[in-house]
Structure formats: C-alpha cells, structure tokens
Protein backbone atom coordinates (compact mmCIF):
# COMPACT_ATOMS: atom_id res chain seq x y z
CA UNK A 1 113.71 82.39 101.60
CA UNK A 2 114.00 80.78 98.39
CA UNK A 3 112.67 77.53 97.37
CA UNK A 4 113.02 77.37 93.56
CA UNK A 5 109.94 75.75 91.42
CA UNK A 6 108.11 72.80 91.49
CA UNK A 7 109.22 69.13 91.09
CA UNK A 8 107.71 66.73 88.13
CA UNK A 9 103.82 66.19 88.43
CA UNK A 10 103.06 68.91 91.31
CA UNK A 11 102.25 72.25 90.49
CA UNK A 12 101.98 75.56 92.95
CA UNK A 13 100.37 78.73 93.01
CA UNK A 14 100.20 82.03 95.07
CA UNK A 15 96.32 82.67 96.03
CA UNK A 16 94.71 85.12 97.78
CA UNK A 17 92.13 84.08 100.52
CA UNK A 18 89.50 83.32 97.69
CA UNK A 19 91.84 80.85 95.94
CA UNK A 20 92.64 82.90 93.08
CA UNK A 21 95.79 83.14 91.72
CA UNK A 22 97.82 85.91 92.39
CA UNK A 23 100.68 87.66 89.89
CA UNK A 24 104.33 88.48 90.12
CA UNK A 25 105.18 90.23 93.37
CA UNK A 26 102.29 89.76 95.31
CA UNK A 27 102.23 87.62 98.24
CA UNK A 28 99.44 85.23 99.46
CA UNK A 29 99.02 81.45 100.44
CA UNK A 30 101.09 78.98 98.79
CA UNK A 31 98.72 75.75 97.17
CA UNK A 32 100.19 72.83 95.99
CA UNK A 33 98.44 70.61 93.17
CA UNK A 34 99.20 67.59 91.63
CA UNK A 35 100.27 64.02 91.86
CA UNK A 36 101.47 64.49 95.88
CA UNK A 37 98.33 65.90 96.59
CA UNK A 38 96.73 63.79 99.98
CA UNK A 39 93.42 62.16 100.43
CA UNK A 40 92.80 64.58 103.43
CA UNK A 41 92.23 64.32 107.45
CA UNK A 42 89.82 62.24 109.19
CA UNK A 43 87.97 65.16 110.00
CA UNK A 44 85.81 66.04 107.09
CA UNK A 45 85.53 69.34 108.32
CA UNK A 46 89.16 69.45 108.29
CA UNK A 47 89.87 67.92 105.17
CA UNK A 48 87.21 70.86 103.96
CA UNK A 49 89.30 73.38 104.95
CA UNK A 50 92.48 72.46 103.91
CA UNK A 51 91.64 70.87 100.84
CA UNK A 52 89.75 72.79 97.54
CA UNK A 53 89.55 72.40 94.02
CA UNK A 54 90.52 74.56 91.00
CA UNK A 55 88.81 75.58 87.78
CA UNK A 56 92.38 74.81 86.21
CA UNK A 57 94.58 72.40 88.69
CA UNK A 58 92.00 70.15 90.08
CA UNK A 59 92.51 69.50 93.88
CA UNK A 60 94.94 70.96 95.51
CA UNK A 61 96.22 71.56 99.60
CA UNK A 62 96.14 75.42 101.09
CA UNK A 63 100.02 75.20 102.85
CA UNK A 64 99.52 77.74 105.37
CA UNK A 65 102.62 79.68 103.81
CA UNK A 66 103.23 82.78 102.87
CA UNK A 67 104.98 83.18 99.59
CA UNK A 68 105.26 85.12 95.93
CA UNK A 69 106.54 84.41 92.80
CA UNK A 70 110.03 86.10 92.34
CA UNK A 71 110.66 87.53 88.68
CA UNK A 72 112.72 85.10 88.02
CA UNK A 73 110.29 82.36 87.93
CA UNK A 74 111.19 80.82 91.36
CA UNK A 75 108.77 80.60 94.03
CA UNK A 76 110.10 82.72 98.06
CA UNK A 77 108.53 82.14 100.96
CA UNK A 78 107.93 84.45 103.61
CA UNK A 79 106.54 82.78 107.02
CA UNK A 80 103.37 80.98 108.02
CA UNK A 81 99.94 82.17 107.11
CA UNK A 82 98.69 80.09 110.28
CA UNK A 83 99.90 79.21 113.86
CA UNK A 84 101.60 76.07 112.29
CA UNK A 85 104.74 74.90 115.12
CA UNK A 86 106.87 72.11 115.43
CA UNK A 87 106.87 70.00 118.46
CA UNK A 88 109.52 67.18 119.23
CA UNK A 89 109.66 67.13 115.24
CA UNK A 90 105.99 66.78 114.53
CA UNK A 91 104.41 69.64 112.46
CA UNK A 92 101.18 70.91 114.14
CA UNK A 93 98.79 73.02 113.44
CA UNK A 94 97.46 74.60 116.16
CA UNK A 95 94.54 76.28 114.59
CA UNK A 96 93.47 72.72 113.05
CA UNK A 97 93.27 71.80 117.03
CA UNK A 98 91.55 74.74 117.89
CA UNK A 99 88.62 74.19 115.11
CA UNK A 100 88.06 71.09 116.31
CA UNK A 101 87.86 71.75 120.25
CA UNK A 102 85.51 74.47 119.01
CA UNK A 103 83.36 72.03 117.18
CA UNK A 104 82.69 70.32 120.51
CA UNK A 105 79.47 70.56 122.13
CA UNK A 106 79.90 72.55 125.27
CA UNK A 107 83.00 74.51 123.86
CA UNK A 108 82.88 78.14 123.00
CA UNK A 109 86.05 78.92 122.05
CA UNK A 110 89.49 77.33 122.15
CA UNK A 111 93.53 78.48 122.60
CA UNK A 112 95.72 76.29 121.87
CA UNK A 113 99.53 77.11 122.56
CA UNK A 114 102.89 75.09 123.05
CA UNK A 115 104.40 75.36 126.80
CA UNK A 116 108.16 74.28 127.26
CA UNK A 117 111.14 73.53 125.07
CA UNK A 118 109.43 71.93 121.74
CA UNK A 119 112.50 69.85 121.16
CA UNK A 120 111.91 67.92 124.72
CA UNK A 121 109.27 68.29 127.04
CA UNK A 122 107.37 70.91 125.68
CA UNK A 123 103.52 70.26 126.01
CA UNK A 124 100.65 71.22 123.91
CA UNK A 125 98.36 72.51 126.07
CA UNK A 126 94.56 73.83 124.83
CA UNK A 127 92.34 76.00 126.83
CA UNK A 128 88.94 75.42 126.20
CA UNK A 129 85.66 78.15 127.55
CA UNK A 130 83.33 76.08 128.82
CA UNK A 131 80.82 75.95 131.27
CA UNK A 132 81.31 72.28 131.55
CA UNK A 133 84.54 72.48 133.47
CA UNK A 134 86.63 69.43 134.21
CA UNK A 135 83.90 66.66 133.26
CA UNK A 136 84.73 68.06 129.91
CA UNK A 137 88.10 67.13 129.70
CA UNK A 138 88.00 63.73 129.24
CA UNK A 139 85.55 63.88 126.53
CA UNK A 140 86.80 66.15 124.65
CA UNK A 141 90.18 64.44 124.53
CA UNK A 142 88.45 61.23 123.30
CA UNK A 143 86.95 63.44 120.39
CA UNK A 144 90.87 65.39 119.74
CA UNK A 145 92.12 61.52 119.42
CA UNK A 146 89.05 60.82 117.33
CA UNK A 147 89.71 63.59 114.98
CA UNK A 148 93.11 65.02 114.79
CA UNK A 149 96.25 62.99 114.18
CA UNK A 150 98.11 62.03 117.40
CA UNK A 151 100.85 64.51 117.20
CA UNK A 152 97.88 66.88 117.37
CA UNK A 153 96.35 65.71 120.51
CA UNK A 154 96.49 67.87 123.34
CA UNK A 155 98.88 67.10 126.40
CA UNK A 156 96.80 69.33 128.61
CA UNK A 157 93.43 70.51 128.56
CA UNK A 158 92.16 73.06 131.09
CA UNK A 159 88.69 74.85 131.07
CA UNK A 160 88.59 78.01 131.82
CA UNK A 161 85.77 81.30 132.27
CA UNK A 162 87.29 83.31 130.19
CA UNK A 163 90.35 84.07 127.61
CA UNK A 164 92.34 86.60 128.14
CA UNK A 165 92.58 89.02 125.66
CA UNK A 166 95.33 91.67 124.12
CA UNK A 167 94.40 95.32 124.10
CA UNK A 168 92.76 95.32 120.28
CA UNK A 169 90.56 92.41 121.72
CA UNK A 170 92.60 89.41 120.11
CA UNK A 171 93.12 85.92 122.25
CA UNK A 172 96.79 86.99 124.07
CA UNK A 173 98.66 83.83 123.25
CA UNK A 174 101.54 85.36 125.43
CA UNK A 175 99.27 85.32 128.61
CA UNK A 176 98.19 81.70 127.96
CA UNK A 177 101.68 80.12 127.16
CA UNK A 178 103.20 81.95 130.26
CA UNK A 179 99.85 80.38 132.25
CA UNK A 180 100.13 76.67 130.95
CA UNK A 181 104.17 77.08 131.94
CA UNK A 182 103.11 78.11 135.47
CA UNK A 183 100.74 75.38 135.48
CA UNK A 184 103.29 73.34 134.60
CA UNK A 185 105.12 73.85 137.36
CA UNK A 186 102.11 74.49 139.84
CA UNK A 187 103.70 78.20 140.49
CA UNK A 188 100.55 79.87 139.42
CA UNK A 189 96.98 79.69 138.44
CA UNK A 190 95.55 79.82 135.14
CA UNK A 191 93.97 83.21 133.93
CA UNK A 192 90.37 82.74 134.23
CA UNK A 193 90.30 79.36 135.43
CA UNK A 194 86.79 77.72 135.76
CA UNK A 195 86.94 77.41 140.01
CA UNK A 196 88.25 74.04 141.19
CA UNK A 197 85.87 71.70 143.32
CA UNK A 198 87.09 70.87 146.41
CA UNK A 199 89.99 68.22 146.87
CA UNK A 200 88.76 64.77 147.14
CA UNK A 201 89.87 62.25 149.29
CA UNK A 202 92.19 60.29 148.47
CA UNK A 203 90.80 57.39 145.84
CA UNK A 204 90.72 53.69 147.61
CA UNK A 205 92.87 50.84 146.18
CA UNK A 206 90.86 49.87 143.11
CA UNK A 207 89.93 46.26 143.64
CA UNK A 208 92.02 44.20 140.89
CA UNK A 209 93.68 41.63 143.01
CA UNK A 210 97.12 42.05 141.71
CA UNK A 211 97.56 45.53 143.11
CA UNK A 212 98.07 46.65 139.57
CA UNK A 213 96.15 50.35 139.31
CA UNK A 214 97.85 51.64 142.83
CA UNK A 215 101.31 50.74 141.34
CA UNK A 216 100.24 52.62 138.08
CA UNK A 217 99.19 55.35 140.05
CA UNK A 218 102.48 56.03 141.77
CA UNK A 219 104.12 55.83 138.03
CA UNK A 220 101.59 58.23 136.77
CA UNK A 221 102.47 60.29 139.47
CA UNK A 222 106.19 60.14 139.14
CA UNK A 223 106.09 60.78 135.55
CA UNK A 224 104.03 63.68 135.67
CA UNK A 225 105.62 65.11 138.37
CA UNK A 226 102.99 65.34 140.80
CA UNK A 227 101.68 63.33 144.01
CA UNK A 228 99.98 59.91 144.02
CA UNK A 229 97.23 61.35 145.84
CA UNK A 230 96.74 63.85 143.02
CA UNK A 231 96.40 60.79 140.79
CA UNK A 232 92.85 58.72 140.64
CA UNK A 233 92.59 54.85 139.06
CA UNK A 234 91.07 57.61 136.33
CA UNK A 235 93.54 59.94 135.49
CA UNK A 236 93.82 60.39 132.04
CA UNK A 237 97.94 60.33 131.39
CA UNK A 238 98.02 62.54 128.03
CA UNK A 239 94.93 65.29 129.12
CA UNK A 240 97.27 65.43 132.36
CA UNK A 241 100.17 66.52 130.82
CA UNK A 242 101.75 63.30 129.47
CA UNK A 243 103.18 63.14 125.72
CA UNK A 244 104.17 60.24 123.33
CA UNK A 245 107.62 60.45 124.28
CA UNK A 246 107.07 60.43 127.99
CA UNK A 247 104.70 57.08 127.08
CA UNK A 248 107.05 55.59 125.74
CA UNK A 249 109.47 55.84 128.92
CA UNK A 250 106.54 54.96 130.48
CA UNK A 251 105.25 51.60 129.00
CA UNK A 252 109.05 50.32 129.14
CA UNK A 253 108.89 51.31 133.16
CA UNK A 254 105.55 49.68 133.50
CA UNK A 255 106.76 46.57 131.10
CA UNK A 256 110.27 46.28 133.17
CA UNK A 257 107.94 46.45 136.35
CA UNK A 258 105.40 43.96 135.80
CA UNK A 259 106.93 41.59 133.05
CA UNK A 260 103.79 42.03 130.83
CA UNK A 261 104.45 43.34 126.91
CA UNK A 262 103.29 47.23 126.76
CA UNK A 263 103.49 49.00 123.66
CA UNK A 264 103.11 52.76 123.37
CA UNK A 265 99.66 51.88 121.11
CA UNK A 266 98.36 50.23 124.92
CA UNK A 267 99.48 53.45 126.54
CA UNK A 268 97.17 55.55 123.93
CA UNK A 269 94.38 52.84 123.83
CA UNK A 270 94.05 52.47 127.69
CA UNK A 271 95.82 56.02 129.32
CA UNK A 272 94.67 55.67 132.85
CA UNK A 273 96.13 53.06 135.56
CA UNK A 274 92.41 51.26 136.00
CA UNK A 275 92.61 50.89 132.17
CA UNK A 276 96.07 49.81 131.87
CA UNK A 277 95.74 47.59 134.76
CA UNK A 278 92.74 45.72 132.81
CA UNK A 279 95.64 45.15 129.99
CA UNK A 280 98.06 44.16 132.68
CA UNK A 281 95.55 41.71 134.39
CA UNK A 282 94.76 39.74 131.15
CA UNK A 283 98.55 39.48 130.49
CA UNK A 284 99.08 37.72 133.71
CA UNK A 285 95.96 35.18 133.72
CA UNK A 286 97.54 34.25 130.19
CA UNK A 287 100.61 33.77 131.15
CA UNK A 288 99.09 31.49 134.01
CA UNK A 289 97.04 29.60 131.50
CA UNK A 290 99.80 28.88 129.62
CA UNK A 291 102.00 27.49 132.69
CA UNK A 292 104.00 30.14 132.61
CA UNK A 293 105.19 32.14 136.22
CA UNK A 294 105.65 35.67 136.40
C-alpha cells in the first residue's frame, strides 16, 4: 500500500535490522524521525527498544512496518515487522507484552495472543512458563499495569508447563489462541497447563458490615460469566478475564447498585470485590458524616 512521503518536520527511512538505511527497492523497517518523535514508554527497557538514535536524524521510533521506497520517491508499505494487533481500537503490541512478562522474575518465556472478536469482547490473554503457577498471576499483572500502557495489560494470564510448539520448533500461536478461546468458554483445557490445586471451599462472607464484597462477588461472577463460588473477595477482575470496556459496564452496575460514585480509574485501582468494597465502604461512612442517607 501506498502512503506517499513525509509531512513537515518528520522524516522516515527504510533500515535494515542494524538501523542502516536501506536504498530503492529494498524492504526493511520503517523509522520515523523528527519533531513527532515521543519521549518513550515507562519501561526503560521498552523505550530502549523502540527508540534509537542516528548518526544523521537524531532520535527516531522503529514502527514495526515493513516498507521500501518506491522509485518514485513515495514511501509503500508492506505489513508488520512485529505481532502488532488492534483490539477494541487500541494498537498493541504483543511482543512489547511478551518482553515484559519475560522480564519477570519467575517467568521463562511468554505468548501472548488475542482470543475473540477484537472489535467486542475479544481478550488478550498471555501465557506465561512458570514454575510459580497461579501465585504468579497476580503479581505479574501488578508489574504488566506497572509497565505497559493499559490497553496493553493482559485480560487473562494463565501459567502453564510448557508452550506448545509448531513443527520447525517456533511458539504455535494457533494452538494457544484456539486454547485461551476454549478457556474462554471452559470447553477445554489449556495445552500444558501448570496442574490446578484442588477446589477450595467456598470463601466466607468477608466481614465488612455492609455486605459489600459478597454483592461484588456475584457481579464479578455475572460479568465474567462464571459462578460466585468460582469468585473469592480476591479475584482479580482484569487477570480473570475482565477488560476496560466490560469495567466500565461494570462500575455503572456497581454505582446504580450501591449509590456510591465509581469510575472506571476505581475499577483499575482496586479490581477485586474486597478492594472495591473498601472504596464502597468509605463512600457510605461519608455520606453518613455528612447527613446524608443512602
């Protein structure tokens, strides 16, 4: 496809993977330059990646595109360089998420892949090889939230023994996307799943007073499709399977329920029901300091 040539104060260039410019004809990895040019991510090691400087352009951003320079002087591109998708309208890169699962302590290696219709309910699910199993997952999405922007955050994260692999020895992306779908829908386990402990019992009303975490728990249950007694005062609602746009329908549920103001920002800051309720508690003893009834 054809994208014509630069706009005033940016400049672009085809490089090979050593940043060198290449000629006429030959295709390599479209870099931008110039005045557009971002400070970076908030991972440095990121930001490292992505960003480099040149002998004759200064600073400039590695796209992830393929392209070369027609001889006409106008730039074509031709595909992605990276695993770069779109989800509900949010670029991601999913090797950016990848790097930094892998930069975890306890991670080996990471898959990330996008399960579902992108345009709605598609989720962005990451499997992670780990001998840590599911203690891991809340950590590591802490550090994914700490690191990556939030369109990048993983909806799912499941540890597993082993990746499975295509017949030149490659991570099969194929294999995982068809197992985070099945897990999706509970029809099938995950290719080398790390074993599963035993069910626990089911978690005892969380002592808040107002009965606030065991009414989140039945809305964490109903929004991600599973049963309240699959749902502890701890379950985290985005490394479960929950997304920003499913928050969203979520704090206006929990707002219309209650009465107290819930943005999306408390879903993110607090995204389990003993967490939320803590934010739901304080609104109420406001409200009664203030004379107000609820």
């Amino acid at each position: 496809m054809g994208i014509g040539v630069p706009i005033a104060n940016t400049t672009v260039f085809v490089a090979d993977p050593d940043g060198r410019e290449l000629p006429l004809g030959l295709r390599g990895e479209l870099c931008v330059a110039g005045a557009g040019v971002g400070i970076g991510y908030r991972d440095e090691r990121l930001t490292a990646d992505r960003f480099r400087e040149h002998p004759r352009f200064g600073r400039y951003y590695r796209t992830g595109d393929l392209a070369k320079w027609r001889h006409d002087g106008t730039l074509e591109i031709l595909g992605r360089a990276d695993r770069q998708v779109k989800l509900r309208g949010n670029r991601i890169e999913l090797g950016e998420v990848e790097s930094a699962a892998a930069a975890f302590p306890g991670v080996t290696a990471a898959a990330a892949v996008i399960a579902g219709d992108p345009t709605a309910d598609g989720r962005l699910t990451l499997f992670v090889l780990t001998a840590q199993g599911e203690e891991i997952v809340p950590k590591l999405w802490e550090h994914a939230r700490a690191v990556l922007p939030a369109s990048f955050v993983p909806n799912d994260v499941v540890p597993v023994d082993s990746l499975p692999t295509t017949p030149n020895g490659k991570t099969d992306y194929r294999a995982l996307t068809e197992a985070a779908l099945a897990r999706g829908t509970r029809r099938a386990p995950v290719p080398g799943a790390a074993a599963a402990a035993a069910p626990a019992a089911a978690p005892a009303p969380a002592p808040d007073g107002d009965g606030f975490v065991e009414a989140l728990r039945e809305l964490w249950a109903e929004f991600l499709k599973t049963t309240a007694d699959q749902v502890t005062p701890d379950t985290n609602f985005f490394s479960s399977g929950g997304h920003s746009l499913l928050a969203a329908r979520l704090a206006r549920r929990v707002e219309k329920s209650t009465g107290a103001a819930v943005r999306l920002a408390d879903i993110f800051n607090a995204p389990t029901p003993a967490g939320l309720a803590v934010h739901l508690a304080a609104h109420r003893a406001a409200r009664a300091t203030s004379g107000e009834t609820t």
